[in-house]
C-alpha atoms as a PDB file:
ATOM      1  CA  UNK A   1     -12.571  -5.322   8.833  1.00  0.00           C
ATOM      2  CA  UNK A   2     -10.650  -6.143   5.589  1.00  0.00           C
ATOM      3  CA  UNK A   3      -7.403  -5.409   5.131  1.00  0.00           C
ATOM      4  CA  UNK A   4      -6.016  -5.395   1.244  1.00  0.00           C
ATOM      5  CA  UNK A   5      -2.405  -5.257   1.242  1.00  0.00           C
ATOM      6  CA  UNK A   6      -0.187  -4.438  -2.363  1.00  0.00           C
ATOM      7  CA  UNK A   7       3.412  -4.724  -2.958  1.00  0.00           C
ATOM      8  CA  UNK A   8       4.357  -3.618  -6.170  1.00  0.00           C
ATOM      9  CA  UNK A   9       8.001  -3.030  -8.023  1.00  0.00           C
ATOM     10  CA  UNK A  10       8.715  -0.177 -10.065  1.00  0.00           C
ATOM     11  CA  UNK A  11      10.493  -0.599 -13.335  1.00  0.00           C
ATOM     12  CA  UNK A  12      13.790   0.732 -13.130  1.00  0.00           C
ATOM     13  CA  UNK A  13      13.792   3.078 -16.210  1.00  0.00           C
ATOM     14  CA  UNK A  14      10.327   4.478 -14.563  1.00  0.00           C
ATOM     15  CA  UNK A  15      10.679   8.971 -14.651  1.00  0.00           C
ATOM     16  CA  UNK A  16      10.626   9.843 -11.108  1.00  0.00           C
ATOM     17  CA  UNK A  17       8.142  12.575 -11.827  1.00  0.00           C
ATOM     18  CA  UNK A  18       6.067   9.251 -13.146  1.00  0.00           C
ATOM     19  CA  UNK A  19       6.406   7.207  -9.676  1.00  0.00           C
ATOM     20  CA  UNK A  20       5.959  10.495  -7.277  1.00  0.00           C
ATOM     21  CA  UNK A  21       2.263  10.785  -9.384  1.00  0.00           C
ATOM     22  CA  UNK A  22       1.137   7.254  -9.277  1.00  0.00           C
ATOM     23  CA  UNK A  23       1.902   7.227  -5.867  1.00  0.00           C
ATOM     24  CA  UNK A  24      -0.371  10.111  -4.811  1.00  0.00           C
ATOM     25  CA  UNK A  25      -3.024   9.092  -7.594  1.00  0.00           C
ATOM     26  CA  UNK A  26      -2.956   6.146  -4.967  1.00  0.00           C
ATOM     27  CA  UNK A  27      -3.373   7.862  -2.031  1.00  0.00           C
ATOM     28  CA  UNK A  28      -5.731  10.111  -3.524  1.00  0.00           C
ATOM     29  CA  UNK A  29      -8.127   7.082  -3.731  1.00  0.00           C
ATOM     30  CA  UNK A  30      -8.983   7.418  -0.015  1.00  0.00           C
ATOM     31  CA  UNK A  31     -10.599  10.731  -0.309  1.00  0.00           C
ATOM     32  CA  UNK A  32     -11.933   9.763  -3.843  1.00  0.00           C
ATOM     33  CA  UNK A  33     -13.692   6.325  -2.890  1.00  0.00           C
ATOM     34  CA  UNK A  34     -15.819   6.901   0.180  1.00  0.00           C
ATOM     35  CA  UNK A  35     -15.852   2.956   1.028  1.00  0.00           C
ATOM     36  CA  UNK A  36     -12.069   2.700   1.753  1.00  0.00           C
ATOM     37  CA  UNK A  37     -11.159   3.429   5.684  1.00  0.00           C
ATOM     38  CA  UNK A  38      -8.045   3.901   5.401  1.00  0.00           C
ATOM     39  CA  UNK A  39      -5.208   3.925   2.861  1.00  0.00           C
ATOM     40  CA  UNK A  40      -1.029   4.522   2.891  1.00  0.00           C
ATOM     41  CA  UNK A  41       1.183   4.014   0.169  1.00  0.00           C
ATOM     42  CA  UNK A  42       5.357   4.381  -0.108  1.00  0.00           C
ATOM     43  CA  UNK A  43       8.613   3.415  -0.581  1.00  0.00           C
ATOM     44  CA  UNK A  44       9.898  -0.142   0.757  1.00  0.00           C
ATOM     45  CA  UNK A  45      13.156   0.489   2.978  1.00  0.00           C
ATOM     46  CA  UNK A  46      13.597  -2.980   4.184  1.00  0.00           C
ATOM     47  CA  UNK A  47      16.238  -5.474   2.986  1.00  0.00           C
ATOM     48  CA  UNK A  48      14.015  -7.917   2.941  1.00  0.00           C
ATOM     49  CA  UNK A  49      11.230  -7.145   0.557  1.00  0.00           C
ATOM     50  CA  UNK A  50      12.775  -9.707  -1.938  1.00  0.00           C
ATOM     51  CA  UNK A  51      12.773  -7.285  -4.997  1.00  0.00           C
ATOM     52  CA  UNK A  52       9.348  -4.965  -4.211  1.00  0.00           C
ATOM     53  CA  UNK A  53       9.956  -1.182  -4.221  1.00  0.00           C
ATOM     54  CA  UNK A  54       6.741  -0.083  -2.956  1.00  0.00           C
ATOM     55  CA  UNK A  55       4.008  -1.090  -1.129  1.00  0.00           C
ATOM     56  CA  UNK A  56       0.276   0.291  -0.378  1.00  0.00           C
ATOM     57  CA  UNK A  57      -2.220  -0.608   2.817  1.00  0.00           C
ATOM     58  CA  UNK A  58      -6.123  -0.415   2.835  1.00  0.00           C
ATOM     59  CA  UNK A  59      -9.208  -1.070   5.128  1.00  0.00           C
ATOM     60  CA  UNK A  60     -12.330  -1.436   4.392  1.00  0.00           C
ATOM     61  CA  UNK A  61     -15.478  -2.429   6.150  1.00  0.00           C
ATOM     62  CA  UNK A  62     -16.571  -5.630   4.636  1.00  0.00           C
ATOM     63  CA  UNK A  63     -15.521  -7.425   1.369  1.00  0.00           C
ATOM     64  CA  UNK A  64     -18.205  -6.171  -0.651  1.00  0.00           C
ATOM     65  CA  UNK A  65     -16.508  -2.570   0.043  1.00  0.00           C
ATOM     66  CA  UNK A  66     -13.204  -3.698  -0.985  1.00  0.00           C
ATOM     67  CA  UNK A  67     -14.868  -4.937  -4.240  1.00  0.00           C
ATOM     68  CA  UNK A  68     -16.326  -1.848  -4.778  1.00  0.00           C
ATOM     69  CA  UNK A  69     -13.338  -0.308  -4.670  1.00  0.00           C
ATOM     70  CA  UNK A  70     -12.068  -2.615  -7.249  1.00  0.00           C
ATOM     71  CA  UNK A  71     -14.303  -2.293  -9.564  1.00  0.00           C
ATOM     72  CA  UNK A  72     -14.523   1.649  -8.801  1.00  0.00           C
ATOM     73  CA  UNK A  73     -13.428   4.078 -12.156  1.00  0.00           C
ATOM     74  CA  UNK A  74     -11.353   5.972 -10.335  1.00  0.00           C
ATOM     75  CA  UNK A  75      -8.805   2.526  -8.888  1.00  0.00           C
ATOM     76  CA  UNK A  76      -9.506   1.335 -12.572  1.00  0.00           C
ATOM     77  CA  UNK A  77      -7.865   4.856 -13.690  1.00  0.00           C
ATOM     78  CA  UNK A  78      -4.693   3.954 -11.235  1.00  0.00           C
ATOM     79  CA  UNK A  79      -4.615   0.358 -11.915  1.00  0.00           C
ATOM     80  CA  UNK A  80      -3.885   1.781 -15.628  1.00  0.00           C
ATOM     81  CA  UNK A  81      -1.091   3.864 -14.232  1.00  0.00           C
ATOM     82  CA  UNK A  82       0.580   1.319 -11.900  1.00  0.00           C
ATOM     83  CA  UNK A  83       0.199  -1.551 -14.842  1.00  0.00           C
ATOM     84  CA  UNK A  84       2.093   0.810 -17.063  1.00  0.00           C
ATOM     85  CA  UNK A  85       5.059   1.671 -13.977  1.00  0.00           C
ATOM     86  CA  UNK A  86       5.665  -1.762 -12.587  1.00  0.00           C
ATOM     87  CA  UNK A  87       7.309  -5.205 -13.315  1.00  0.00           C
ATOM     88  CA  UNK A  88       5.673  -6.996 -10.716  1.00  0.00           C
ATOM     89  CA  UNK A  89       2.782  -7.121  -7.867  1.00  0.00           C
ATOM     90  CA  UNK A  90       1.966  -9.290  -4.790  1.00  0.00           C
ATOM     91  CA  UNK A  91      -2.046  -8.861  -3.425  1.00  0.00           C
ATOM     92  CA  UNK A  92      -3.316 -10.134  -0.313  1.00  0.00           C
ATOM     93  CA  UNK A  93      -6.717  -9.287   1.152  1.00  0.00           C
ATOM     94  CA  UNK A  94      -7.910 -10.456   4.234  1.00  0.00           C
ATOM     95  CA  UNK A  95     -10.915 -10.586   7.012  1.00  0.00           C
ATOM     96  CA  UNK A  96     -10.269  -9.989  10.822  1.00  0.00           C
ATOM     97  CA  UNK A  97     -11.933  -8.568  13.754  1.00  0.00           C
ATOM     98  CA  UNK A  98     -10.025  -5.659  15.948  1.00  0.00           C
END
């Protein structure tokens, strides 16, 4: 399994109405990309997230999926929308077994 792990920070002049739809264009990507598993997104609640408002979880099945998804239009089309929303972004991807 691969696990590909996003924290993100929304600007702080960013519409509401902007942030609620680049969140669910990001969770839309798990019905729109067959190779992810699965995928969350949302709001960071913990004091300790040292300044990131947001963060997203996926799984896929082997690396080659997750760079799939990557390169995929439709996470290109998001990519566009969280660039354009956020100050600042953290990625770590990872292999494991379960």
């Amino acid at each position: 399994m691969v696990d590909h792990l996003v924290l993100f920070t929304v600007k702080g002049d960013a519409r509401a109405e902007d942030v609620e739809d680049l969140l669910a264009s990001l969770q839309g990507l798990k019905k729109e990309i067959p190779d992810v598993i699965d995928l969350s997104v949302g709001e960071n609640f913990s004091e300790r997230a040292q300044g990131y408002t947001h963060g997203l979880f996926a799984r896929f099945r082997t690396v080659d999926d997750l760079r799939s998804y990557i390169s995929h239009p439709e996470h290109l089309a998001v990519v566009e929308k969280l660039d354009a929303l956020t100050t600042g972004r953290l990625v770590v991807d990872y292999d494991h077994e379960l």
